[in-house]
Protein backbone atom coordinates (compact mmCIF):
# COMPACT_ATOMS: atom_id res chain seq x y z
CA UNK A 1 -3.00 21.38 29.72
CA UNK A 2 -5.21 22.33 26.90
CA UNK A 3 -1.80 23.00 24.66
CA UNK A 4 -0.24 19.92 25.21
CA UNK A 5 -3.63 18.22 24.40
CA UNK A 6 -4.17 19.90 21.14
CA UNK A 7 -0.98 19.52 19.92
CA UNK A 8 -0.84 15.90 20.96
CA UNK A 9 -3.80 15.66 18.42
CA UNK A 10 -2.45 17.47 15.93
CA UNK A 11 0.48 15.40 16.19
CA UNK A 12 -1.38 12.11 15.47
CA UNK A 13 -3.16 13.71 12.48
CA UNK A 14 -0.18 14.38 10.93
CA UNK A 15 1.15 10.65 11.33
CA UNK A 16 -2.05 9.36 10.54
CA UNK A 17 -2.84 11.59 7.62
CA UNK A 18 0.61 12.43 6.01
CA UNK A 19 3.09 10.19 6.75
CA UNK A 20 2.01 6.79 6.94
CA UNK A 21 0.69 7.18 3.31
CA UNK A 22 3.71 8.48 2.40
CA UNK A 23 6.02 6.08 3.97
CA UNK A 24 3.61 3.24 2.52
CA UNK A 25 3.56 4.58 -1.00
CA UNK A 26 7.63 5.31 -0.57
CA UNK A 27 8.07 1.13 0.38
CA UNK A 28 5.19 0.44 -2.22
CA UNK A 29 6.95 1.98 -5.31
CA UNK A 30 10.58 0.63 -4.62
CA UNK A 31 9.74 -3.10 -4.13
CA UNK A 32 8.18 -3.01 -7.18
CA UNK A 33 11.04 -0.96 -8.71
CA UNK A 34 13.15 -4.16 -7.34
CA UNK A 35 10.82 -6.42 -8.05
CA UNK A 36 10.60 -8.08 -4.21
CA UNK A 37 6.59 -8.12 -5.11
CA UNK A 38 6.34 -9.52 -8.56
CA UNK A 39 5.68 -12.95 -9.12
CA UNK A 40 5.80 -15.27 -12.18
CA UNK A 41 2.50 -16.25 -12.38
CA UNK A 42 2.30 -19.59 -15.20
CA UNK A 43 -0.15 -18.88 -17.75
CA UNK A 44 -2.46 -21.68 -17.97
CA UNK A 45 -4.85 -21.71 -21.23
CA UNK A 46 -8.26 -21.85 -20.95
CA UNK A 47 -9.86 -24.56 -23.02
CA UNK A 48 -13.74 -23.02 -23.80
CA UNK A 49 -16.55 -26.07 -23.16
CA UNK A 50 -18.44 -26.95 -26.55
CA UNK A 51 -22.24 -26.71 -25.82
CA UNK A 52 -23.77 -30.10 -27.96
């Protein structure tokens, strides 16, 4: 009983701690490599307020 629990728990640690993040990051880098998360963003200009 006390096998199956600790390797049940080391099991989770390892998807919790290794490959999440590294599924994430994988999925992270290649949309922005294809460019599914970049967004034309309009460039407005800023017109600075005169103090009189």
């Amino acid at each position: 009983m006390a096998t199956v629990i600790i390797s049940g728990l080391l099991f989770a640690t390892f998807i919790t701690l290794l490959l999440i993040p590294a599924v994430y990051r994988l999925f992270s880098v290649s949309s922005l490599r294809f460019g599914w998360l970049k967004k034309k963003q309009k460039k407005v200009k800023v017109i600075p307020e005169t103090i009189n």
